[in-house]
Protein backbone atom coordinates (compact mmCIF):
# COMPACT_ATOMS: atom_id res chain seq x y z
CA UNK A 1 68.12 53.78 47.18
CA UNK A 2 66.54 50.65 45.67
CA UNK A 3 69.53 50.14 43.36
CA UNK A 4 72.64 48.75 44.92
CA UNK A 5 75.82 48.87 43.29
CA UNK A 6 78.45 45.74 43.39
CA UNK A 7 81.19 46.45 41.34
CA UNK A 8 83.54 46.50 44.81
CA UNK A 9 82.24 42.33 44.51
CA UNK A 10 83.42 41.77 41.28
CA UNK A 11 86.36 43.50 41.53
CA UNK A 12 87.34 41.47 44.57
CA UNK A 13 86.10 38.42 42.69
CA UNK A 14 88.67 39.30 39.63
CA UNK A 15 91.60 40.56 42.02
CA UNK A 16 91.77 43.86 40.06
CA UNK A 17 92.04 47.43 41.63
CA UNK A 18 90.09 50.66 40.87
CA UNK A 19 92.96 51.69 39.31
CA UNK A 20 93.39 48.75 37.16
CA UNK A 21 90.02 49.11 35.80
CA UNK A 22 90.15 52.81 35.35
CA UNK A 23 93.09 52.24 32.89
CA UNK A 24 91.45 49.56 31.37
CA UNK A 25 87.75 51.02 30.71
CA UNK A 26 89.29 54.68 30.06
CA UNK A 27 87.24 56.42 33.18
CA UNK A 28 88.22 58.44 35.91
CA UNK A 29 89.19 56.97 39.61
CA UNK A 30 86.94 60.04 40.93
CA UNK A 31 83.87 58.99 38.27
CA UNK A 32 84.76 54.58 39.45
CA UNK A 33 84.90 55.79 43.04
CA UNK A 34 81.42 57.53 42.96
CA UNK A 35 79.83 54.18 40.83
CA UNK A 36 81.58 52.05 43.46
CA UNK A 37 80.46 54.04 46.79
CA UNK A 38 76.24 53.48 45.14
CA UNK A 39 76.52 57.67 45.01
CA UNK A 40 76.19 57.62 41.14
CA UNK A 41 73.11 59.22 39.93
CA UNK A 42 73.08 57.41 36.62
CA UNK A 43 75.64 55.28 33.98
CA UNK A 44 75.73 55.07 30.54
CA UNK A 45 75.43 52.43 29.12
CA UNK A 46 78.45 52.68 27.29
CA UNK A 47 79.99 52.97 30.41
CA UNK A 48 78.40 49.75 31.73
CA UNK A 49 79.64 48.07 28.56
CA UNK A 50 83.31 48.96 28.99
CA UNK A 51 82.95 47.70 33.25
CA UNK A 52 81.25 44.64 32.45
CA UNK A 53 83.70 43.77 29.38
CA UNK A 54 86.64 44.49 31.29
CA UNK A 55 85.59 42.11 34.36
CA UNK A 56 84.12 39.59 32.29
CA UNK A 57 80.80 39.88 34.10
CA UNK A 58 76.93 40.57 33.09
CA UNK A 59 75.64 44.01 34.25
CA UNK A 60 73.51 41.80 36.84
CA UNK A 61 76.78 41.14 38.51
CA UNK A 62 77.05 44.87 39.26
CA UNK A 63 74.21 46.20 39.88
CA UNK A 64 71.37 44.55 41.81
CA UNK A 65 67.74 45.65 42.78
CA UNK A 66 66.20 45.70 46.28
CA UNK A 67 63.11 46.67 47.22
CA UNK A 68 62.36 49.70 49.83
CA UNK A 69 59.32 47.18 51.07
C-alpha cells in the first residue's frame, strides 16, 4: 500500500505509549493498534485531528506517501 503510516515515529519522538494516547484522543488500543500496524482501511478526519493534537504534530508527520513505482 502506497500510504505508510508513522504514528509508531512520533510516538517514539514524544515518549508516549499507545495507551497514553488512547486515553488522551478517546479511541480504542484495538482501533490505535490497527492505524499503527498501516492495516487501517481509512481515518476520519476527526480522528486525525484528535492524534495530531495530542502529539503536537502535522498529519504529514503520520502519514506519508510512497509510490508503488
Amino acid at each position: 500500500m502506497p500510504i505508510i503510516v508513522n504514528l509508531d515515529v512520533m510516538l517514539a519522538k514524544r515518549k508516549m505509549s499507545l495507551t497514553e494516547l488512547s486515553e488522551k484522543v478517546g479511541i480504542t488500543l484495538s482501533n490505535l493498534s490497527i492505524l499503527k500496524s498501516g492495516k487501517a482501511k481509512a481515518i476520519r478526519f476527526s480522528t486525525l485531528e484528535a492524534i495530531c493534537q495530542a502529539l503536537e504534530c502535522q498529519p504529514a508527520d503520520i502519514l506519508e506517501y510512497q509510490s508503488d513505482t
